[in-house]
PDB file of N, CA and C in Angstrom:
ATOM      1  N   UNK A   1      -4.824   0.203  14.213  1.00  0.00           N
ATOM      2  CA  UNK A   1      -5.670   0.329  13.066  1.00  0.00           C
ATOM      3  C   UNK A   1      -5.158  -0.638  12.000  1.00  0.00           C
ATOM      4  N   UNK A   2      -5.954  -1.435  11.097  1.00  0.00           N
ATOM      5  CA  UNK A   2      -5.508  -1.961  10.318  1.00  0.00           C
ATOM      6  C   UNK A   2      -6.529  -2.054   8.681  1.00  0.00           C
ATOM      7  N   UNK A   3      -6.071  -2.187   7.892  1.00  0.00           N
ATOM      8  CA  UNK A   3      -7.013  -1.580   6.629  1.00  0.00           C
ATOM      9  C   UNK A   3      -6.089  -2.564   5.574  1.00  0.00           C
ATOM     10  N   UNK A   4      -7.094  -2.800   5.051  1.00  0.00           N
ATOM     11  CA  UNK A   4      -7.033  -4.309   3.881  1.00  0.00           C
ATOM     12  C   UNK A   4      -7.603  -3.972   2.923  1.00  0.00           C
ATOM     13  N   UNK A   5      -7.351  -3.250   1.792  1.00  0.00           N
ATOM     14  CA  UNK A   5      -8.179  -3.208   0.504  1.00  0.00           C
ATOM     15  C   UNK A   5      -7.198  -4.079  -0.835  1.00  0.00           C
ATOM     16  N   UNK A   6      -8.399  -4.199  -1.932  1.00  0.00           N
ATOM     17  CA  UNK A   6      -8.090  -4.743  -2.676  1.00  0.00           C
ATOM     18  C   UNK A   6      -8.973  -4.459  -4.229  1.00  0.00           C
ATOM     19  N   UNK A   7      -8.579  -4.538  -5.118  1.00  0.00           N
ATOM     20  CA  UNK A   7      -8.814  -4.085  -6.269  1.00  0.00           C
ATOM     21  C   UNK A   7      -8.431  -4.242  -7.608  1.00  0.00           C
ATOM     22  N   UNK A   8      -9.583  -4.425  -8.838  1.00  0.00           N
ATOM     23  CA  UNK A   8      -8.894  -4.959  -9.722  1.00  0.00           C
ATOM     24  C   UNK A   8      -9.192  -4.940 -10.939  1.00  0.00           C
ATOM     25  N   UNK A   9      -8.974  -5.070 -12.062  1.00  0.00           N
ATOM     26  CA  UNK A   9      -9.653  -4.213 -13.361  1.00  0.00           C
ATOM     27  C   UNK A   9      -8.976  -5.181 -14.346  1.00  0.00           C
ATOM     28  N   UNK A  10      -9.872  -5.184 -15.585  1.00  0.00           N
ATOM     29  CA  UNK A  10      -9.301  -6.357 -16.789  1.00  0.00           C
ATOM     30  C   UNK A  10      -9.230  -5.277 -17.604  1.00  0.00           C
ATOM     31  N   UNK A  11      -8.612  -5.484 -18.425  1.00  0.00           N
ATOM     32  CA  UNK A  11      -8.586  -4.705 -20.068  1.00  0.00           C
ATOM     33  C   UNK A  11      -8.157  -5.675 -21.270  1.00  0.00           C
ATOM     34  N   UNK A  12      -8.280  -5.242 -22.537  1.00  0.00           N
ATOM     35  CA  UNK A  12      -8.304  -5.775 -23.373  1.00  0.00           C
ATOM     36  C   UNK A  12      -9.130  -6.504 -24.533  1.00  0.00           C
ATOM     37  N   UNK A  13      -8.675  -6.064 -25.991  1.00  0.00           N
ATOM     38  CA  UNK A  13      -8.160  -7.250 -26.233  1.00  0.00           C
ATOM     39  C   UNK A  13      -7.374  -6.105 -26.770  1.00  0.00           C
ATOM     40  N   UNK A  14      -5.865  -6.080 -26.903  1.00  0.00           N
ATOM     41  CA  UNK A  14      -4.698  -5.086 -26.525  1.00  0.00           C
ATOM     42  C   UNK A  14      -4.366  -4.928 -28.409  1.00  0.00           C
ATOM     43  N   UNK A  15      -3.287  -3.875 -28.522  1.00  0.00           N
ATOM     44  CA  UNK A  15      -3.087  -3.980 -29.820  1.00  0.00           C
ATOM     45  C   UNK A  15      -1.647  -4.415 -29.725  1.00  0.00           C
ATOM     46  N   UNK A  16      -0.805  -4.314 -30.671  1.00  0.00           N
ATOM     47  CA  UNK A  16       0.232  -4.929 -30.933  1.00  0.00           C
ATOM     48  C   UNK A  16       1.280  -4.098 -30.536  1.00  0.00           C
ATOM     49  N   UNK A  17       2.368  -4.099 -29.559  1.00  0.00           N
ATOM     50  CA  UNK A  17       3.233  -3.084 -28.792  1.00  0.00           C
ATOM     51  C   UNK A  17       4.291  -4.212 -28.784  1.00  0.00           C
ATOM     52  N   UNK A  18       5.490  -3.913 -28.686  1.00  0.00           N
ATOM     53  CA  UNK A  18       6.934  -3.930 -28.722  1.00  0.00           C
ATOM     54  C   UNK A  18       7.684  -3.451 -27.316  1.00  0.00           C
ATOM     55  N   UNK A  19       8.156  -4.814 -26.881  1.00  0.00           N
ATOM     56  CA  UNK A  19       8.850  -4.253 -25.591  1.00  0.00           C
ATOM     57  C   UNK A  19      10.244  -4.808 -25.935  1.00  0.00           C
ATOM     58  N   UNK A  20      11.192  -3.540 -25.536  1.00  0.00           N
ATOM     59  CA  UNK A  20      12.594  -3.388 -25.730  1.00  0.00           C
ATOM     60  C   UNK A  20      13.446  -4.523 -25.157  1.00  0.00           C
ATOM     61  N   UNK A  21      13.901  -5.641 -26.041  1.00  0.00           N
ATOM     62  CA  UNK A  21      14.700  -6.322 -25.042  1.00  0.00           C
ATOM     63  C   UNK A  21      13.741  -7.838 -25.187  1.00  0.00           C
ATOM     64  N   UNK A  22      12.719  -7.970 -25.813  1.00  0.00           N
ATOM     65  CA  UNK A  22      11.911  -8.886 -25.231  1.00  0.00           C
ATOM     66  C   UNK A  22      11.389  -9.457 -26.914  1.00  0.00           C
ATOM     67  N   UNK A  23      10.430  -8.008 -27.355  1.00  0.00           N
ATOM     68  CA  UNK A  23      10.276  -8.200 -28.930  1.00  0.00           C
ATOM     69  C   UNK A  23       9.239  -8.048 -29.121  1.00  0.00           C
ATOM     70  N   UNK A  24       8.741  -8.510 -30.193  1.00  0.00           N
ATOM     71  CA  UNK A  24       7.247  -7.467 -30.527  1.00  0.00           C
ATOM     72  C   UNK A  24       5.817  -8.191 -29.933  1.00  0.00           C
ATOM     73  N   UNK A  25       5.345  -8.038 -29.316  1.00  0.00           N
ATOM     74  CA  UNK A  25       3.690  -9.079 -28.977  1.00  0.00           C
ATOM     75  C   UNK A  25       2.473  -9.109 -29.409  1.00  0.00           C
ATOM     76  N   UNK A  26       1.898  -9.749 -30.361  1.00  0.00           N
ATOM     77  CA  UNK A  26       0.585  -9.598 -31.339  1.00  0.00           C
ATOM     78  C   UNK A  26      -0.319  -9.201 -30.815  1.00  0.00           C
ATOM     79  N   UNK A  27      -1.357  -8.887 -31.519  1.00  0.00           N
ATOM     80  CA  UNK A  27      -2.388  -8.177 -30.575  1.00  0.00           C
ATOM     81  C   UNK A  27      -3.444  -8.939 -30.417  1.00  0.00           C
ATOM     82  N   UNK A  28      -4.366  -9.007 -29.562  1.00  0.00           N
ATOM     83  CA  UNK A  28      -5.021  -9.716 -28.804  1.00  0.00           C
ATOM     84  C   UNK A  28      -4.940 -10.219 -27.479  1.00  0.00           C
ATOM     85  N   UNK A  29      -4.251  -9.647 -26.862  1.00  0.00           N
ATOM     86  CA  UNK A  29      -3.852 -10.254 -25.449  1.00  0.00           C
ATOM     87  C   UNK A  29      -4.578  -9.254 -24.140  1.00  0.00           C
ATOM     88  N   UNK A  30      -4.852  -9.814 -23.223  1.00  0.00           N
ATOM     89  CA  UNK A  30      -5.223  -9.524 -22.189  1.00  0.00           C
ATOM     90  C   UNK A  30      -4.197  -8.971 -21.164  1.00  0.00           C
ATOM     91  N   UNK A  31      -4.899  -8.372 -20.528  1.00  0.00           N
ATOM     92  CA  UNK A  31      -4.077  -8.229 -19.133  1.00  0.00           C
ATOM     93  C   UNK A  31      -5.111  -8.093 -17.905  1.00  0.00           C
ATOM     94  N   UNK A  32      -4.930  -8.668 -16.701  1.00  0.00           N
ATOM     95  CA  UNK A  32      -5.901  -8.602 -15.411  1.00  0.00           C
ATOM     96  C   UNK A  32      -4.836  -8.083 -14.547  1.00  0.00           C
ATOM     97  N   UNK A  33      -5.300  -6.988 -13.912  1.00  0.00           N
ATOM     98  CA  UNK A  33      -4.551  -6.060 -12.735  1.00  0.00           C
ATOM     99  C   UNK A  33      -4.931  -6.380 -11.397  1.00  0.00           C
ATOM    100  N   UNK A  34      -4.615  -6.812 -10.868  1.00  0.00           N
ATOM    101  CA  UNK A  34      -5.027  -6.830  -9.080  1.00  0.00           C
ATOM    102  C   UNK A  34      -3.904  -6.059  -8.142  1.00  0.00           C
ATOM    103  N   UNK A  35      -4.416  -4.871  -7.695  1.00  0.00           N
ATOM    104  CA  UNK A  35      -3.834  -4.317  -5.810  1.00  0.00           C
ATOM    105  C   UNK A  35      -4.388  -5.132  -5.210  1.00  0.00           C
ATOM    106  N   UNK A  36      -3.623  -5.466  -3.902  1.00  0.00           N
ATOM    107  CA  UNK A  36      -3.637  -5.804  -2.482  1.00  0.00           C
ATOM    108  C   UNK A  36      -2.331  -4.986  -1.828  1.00  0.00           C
ATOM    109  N   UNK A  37      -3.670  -3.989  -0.849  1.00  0.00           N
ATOM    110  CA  UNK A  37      -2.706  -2.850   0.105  1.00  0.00           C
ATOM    111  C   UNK A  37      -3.287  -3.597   1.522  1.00  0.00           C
ATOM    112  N   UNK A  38      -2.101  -3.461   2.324  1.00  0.00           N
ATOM    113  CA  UNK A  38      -2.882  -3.643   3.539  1.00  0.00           C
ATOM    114  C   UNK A  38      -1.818  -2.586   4.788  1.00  0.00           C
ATOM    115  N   UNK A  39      -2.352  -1.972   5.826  1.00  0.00           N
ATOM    116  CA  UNK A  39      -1.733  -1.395   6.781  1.00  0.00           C
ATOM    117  C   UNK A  39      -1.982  -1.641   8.084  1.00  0.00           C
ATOM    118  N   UNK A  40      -0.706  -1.300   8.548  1.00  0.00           N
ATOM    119  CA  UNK A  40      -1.142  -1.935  10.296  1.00  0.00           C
ATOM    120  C   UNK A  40      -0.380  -0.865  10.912  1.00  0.00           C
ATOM    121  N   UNK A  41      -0.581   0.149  12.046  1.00  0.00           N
ATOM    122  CA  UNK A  41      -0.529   1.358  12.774  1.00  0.00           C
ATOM    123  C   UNK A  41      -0.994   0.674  13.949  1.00  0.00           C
ATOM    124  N   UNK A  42      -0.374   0.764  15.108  1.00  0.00           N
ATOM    125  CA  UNK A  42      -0.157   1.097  16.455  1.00  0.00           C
ATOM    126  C   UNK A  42       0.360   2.037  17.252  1.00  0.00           C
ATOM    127  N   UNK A  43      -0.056   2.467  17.876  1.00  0.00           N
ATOM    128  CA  UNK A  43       0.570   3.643  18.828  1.00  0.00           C
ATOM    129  C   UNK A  43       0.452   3.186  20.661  1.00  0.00           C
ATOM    130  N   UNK A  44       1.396   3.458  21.240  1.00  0.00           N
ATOM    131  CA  UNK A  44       1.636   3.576  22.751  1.00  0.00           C
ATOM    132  C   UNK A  44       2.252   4.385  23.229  1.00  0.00           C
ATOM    133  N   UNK A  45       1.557   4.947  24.073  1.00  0.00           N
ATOM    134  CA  UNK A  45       1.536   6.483  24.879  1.00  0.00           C
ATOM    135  C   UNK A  45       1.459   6.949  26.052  1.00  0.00           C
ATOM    136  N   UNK A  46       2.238   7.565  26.782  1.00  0.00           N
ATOM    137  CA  UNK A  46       2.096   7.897  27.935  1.00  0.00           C
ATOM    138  C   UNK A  46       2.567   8.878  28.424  1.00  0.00           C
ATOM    139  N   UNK A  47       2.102   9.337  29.724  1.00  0.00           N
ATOM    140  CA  UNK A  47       2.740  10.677  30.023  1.00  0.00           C
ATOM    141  C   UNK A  47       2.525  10.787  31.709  1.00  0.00           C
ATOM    142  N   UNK A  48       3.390  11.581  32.047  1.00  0.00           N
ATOM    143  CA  UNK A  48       3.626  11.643  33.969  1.00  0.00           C
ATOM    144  C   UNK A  48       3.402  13.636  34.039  1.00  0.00           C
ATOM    145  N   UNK A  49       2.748  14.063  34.941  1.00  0.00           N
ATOM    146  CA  UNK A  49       2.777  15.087  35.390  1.00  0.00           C
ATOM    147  C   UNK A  49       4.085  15.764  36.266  1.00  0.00           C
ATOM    148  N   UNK A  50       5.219  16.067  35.890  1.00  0.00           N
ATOM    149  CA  UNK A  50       6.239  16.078  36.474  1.00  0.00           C
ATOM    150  C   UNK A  50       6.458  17.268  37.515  1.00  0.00           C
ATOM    151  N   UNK A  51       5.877  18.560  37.517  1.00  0.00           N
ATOM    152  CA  UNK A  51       5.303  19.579  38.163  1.00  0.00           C
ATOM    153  C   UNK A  51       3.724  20.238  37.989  1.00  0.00           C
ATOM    154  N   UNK A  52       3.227  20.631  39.326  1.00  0.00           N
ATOM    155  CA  UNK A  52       1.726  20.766  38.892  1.00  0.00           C
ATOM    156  C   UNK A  52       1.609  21.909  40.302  1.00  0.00           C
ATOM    157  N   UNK A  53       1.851  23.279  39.847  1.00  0.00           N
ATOM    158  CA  UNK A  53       1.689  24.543  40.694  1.00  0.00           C
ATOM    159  C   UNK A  53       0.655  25.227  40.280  1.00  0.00           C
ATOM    160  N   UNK A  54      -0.034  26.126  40.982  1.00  0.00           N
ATOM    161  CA  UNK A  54      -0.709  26.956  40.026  1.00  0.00           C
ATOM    162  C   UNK A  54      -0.454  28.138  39.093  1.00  0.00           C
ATOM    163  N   UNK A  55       1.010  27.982  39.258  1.00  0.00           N
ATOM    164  CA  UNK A  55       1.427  29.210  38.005  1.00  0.00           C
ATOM    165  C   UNK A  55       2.363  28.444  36.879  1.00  0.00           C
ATOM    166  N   UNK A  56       2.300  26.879  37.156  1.00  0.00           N
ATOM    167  CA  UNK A  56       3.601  26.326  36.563  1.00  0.00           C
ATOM    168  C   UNK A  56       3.230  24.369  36.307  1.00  0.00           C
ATOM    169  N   UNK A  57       2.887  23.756  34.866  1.00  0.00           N
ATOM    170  CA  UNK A  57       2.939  22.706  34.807  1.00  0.00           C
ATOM    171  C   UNK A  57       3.630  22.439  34.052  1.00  0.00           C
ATOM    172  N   UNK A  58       4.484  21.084  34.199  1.00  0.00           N
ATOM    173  CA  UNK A  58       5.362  21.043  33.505  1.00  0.00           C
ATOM    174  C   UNK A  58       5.200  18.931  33.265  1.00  0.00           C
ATOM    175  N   UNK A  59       5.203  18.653  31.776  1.00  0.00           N
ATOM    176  CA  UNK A  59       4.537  17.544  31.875  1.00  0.00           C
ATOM    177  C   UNK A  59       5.804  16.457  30.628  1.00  0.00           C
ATOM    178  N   UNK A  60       5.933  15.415  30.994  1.00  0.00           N
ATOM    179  CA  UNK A  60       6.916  14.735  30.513  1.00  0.00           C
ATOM    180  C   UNK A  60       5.813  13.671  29.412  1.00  0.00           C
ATOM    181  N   UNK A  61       6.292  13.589  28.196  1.00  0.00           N
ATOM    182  CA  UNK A  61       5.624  12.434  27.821  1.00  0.00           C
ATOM    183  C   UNK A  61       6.541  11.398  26.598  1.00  0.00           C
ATOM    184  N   UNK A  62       5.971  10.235  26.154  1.00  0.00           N
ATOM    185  CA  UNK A  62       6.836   9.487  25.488  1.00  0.00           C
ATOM    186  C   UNK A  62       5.968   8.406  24.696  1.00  0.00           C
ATOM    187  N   UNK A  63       6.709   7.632  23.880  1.00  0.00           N
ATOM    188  CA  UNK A  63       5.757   6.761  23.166  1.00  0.00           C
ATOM    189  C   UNK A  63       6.986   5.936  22.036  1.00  0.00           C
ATOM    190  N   UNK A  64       5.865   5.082  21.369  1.00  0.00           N
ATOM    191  CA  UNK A  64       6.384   4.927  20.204  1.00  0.00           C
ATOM    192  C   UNK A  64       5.569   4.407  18.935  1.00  0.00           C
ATOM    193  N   UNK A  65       5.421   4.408  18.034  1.00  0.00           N
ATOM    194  CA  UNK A  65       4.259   3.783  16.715  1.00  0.00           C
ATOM    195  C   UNK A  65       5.048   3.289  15.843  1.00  0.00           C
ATOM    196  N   UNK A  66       4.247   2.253  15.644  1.00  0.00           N
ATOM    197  CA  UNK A  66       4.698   1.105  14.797  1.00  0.00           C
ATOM    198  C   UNK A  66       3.849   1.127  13.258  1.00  0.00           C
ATOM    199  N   UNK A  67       4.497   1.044  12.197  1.00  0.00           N
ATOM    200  CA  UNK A  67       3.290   1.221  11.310  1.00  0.00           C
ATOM    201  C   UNK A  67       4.177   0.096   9.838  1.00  0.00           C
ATOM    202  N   UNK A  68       3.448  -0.305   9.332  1.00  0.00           N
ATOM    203  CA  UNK A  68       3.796  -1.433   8.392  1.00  0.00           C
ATOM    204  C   UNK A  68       2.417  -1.146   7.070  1.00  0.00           C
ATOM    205  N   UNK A  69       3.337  -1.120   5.928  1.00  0.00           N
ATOM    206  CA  UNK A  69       2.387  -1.148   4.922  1.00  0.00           C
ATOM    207  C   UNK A  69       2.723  -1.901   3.831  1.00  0.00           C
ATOM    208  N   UNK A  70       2.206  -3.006   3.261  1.00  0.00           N
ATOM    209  CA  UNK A  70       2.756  -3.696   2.169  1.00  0.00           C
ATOM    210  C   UNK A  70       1.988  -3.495   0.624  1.00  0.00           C
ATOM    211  N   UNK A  71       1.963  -3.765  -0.047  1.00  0.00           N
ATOM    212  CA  UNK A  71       1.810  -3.635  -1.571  1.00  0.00           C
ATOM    213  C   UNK A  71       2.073  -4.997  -2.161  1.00  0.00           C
ATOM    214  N   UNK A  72       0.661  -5.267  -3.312  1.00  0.00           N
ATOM    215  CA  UNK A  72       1.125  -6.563  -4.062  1.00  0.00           C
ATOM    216  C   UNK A  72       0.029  -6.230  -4.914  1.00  0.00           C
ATOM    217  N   UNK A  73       0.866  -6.239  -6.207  1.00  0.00           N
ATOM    218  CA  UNK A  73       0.239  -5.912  -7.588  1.00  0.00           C
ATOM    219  C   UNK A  73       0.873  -7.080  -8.463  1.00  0.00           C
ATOM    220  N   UNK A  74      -0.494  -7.591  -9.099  1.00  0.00           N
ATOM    221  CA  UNK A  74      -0.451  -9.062 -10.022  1.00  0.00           C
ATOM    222  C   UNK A  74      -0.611  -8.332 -11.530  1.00  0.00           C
ATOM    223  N   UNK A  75       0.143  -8.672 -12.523  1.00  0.00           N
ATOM    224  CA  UNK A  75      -0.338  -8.448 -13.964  1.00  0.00           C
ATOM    225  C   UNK A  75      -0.441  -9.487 -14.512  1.00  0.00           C
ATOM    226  N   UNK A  76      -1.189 -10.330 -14.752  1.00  0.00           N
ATOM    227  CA  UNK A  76      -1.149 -11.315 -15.473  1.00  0.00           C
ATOM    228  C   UNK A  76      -1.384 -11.128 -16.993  1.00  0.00           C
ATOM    229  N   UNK A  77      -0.618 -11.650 -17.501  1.00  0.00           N
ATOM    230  CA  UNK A  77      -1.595 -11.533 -19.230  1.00  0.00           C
ATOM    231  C   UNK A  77      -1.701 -12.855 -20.097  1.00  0.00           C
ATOM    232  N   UNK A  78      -2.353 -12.576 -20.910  1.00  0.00           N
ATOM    233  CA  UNK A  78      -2.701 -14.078 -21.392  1.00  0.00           C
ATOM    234  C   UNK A  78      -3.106 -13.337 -23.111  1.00  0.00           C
ATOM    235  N   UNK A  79      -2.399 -14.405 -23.870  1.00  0.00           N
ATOM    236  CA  UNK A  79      -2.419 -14.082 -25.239  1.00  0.00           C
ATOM    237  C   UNK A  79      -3.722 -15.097 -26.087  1.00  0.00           C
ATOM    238  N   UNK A  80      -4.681 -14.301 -26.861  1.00  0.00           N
ATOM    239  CA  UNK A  80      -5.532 -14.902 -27.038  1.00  0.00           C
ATOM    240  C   UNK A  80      -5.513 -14.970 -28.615  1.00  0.00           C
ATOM    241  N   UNK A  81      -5.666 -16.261 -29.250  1.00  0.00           N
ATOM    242  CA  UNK A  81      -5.392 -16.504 -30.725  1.00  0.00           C
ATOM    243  C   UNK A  81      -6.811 -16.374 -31.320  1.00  0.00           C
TER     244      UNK A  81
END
């Protein structure tokens, strides 16, 4: 299975906020948000009938799944005079 979404939203025109360490930023500025998720799932499976009576089955099985998911989030901002 594999699944690719993506998504993304603007805001602004921002007010004037103060980041610790950095300093104060006037207001008017933008920001554009973009997600990109994507996932990838595999599975392999199998199984052997190891006894097969009529009062008694007894069944062995095994596998393994692979699954990968990444994340990428953009903030861009842009200060507008």
């Amino acid at each position: 299975m594999y699944v690719d979404t993506t998504d993304g939203h603007r805001t602004g025109p921002l007010p004037a906020f103060t980041i610790p360490g950095v300093g104060t930023i006037p207001p008017g500025g933008n920001i554009d948000a973009k997600v990109d998720t994507k996932q990838f799932t595999a599975t392999l499976m199998g199984g052997y009938r190891v006894i097969d009576t009529p009062q008694f089955t007894l069944d062995a099985l095994g596998g393994a799944r692979i699954w990968h998911l990444s994340n990428n989030v953009n903030l861009p901002g842009a200060l507008v005079q």
